[in-house]
N, C-alpha and C. Protein backbone atom coordinates (compact mmCIF):
# COMPACT_ATOMS: atom_id res chain seq x y z
N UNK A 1 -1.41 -14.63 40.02
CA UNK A 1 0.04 -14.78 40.04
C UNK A 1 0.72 -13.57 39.38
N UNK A 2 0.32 -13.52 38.11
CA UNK A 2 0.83 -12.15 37.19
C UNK A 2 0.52 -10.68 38.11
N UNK A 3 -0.31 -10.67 39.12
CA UNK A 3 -0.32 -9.45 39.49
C UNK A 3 0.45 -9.07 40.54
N UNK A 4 0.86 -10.12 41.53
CA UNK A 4 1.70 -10.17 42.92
C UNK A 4 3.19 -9.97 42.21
N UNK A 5 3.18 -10.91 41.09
CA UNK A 5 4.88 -10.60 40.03
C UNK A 5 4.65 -9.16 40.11
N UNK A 6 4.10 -8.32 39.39
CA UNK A 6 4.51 -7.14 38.61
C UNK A 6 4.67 -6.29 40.29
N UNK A 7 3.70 -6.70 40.87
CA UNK A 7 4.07 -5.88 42.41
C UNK A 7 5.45 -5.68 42.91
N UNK A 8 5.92 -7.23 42.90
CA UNK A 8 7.02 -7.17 43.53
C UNK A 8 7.92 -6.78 43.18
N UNK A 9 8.12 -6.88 41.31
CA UNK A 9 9.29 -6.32 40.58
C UNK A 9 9.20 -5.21 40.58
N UNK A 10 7.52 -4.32 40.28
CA UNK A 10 8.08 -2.97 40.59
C UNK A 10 8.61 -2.36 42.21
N UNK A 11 8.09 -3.03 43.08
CA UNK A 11 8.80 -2.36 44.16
C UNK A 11 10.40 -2.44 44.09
N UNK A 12 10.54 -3.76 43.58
CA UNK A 12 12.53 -3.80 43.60
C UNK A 12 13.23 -3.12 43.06
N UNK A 13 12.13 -2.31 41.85
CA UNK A 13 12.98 -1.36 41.09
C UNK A 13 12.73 0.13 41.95
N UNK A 14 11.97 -0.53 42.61
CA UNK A 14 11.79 1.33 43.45
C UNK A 14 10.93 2.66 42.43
N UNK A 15 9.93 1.77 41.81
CA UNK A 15 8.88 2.69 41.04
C UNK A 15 7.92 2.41 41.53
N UNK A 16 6.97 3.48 41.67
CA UNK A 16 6.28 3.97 41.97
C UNK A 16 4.93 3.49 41.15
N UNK A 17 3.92 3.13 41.48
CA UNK A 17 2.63 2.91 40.23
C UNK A 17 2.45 3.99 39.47
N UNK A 18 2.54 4.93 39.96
CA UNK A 18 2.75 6.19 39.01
C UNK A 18 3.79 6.25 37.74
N UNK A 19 4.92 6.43 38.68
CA UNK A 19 5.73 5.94 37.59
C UNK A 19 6.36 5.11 36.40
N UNK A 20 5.49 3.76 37.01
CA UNK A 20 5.30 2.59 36.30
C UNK A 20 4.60 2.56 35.24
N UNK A 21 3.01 3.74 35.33
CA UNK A 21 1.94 3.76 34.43
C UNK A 21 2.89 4.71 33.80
N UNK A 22 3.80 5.42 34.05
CA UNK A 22 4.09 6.63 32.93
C UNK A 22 5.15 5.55 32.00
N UNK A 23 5.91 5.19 31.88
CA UNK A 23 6.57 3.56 31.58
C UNK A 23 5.85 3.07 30.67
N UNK A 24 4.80 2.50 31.04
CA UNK A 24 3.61 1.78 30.24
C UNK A 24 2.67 2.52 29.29
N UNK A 25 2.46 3.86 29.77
CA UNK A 25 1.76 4.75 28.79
C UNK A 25 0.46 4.30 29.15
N UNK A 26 0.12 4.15 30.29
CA UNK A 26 -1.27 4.05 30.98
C UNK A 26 -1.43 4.73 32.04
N UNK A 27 -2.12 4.56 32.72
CA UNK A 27 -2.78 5.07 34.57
C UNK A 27 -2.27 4.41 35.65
N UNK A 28 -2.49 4.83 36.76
CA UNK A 28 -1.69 4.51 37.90
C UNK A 28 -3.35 3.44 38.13
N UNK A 29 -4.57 3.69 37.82
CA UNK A 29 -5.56 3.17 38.52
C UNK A 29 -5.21 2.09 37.64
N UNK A 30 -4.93 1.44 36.52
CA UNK A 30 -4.41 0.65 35.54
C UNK A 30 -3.52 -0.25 36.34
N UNK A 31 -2.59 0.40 37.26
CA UNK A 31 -1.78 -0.44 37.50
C UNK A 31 -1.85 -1.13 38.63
N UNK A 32 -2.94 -0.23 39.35
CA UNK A 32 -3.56 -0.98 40.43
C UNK A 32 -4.20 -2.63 40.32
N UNK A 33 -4.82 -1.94 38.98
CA UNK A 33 -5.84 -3.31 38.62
C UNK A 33 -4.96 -4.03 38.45
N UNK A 34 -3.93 -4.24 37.30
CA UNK A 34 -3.02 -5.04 37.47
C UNK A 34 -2.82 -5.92 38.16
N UNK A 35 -2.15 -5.04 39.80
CA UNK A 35 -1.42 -5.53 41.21
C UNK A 35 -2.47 -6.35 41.54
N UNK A 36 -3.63 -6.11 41.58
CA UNK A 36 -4.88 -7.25 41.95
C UNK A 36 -5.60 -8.06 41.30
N UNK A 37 -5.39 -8.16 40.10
CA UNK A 37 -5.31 -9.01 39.03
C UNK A 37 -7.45 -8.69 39.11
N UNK A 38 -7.69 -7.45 38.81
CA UNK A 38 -8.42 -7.06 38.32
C UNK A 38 -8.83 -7.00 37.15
N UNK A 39 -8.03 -6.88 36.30
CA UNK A 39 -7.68 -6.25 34.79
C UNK A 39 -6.15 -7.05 34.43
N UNK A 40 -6.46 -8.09 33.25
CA UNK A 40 -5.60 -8.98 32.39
C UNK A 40 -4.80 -8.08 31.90
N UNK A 41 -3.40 -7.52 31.64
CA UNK A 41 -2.78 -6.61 30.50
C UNK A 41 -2.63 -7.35 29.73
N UNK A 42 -3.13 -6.21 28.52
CA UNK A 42 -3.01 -7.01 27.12
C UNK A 42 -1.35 -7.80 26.46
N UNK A 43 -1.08 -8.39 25.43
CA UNK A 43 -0.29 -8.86 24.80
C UNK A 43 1.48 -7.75 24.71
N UNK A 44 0.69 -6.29 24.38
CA UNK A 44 1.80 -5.62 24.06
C UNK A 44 2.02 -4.69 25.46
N UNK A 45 1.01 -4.70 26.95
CA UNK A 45 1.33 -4.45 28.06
C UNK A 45 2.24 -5.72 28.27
N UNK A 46 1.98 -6.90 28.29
CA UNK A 46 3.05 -7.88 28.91
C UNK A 46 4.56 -7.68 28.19
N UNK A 47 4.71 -7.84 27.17
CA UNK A 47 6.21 -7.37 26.24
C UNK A 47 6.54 -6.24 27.05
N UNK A 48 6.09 -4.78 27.17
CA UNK A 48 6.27 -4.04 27.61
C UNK A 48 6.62 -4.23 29.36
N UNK A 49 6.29 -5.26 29.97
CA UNK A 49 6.67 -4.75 31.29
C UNK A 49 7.58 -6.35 31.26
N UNK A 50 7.93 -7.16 30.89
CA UNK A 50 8.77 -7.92 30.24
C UNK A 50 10.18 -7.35 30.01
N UNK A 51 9.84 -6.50 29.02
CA UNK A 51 11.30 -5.65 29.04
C UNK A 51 11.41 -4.57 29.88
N UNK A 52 10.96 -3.97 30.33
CA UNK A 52 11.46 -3.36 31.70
C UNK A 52 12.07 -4.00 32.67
N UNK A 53 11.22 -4.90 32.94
CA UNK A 53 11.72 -5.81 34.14
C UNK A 53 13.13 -6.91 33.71
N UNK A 54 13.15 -7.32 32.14
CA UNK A 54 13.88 -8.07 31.49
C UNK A 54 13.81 -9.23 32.39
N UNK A 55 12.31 -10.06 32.30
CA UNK A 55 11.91 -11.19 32.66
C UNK A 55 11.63 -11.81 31.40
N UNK A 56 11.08 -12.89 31.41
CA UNK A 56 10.25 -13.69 30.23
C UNK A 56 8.67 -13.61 30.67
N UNK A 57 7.85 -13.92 29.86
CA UNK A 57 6.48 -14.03 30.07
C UNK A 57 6.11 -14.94 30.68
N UNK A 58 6.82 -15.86 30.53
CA UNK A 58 6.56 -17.01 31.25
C UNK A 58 6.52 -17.17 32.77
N UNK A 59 7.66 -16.12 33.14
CA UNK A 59 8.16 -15.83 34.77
C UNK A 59 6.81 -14.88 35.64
N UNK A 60 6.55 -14.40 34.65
CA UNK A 60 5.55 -12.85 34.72
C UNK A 60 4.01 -13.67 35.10
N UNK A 61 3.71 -14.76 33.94
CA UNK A 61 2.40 -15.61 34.12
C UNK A 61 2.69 -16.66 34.98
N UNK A 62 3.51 -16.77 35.61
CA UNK A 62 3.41 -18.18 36.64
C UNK A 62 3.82 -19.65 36.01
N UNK A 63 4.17 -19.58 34.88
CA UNK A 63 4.66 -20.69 34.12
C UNK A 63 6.41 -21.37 34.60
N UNK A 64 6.67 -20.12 35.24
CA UNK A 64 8.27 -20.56 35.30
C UNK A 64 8.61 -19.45 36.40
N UNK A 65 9.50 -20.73 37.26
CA UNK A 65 9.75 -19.36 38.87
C UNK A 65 11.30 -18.98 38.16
């Protein structure tokens, strides 16, 4: 669920995985994993793309549409 979210919000913002990892202070292959829910982001990746997006965590993990 958390990985199709971060997909979609970053496309709405019109960033780029590239650009997204520069944002996050990670890798674009990082953000791949992400999008495919390869790779969990940690505690202070979720805050961090939380406030970018200015969602809740809850919206981000599938807890709340």
């Amino acid at each position: 669920m958390y990985g199709q979210r971060i997909k979609e919000l970053r496309i709405e913002k019109n960033l780029t995985q590239k650009k997204f990892a520069e944002m996050l202070s990670t890798t674009q292959s990082t953000i791949g994993k992400y999008e495919r829910e390869e790779l969990q982001p940690s505690i202070e990746i979720i805050i961090k793309i939380c406030n970018i997006f200015e969602i809740s965590s809850d919206y981000l993990i599938g807890l709340q549409n």
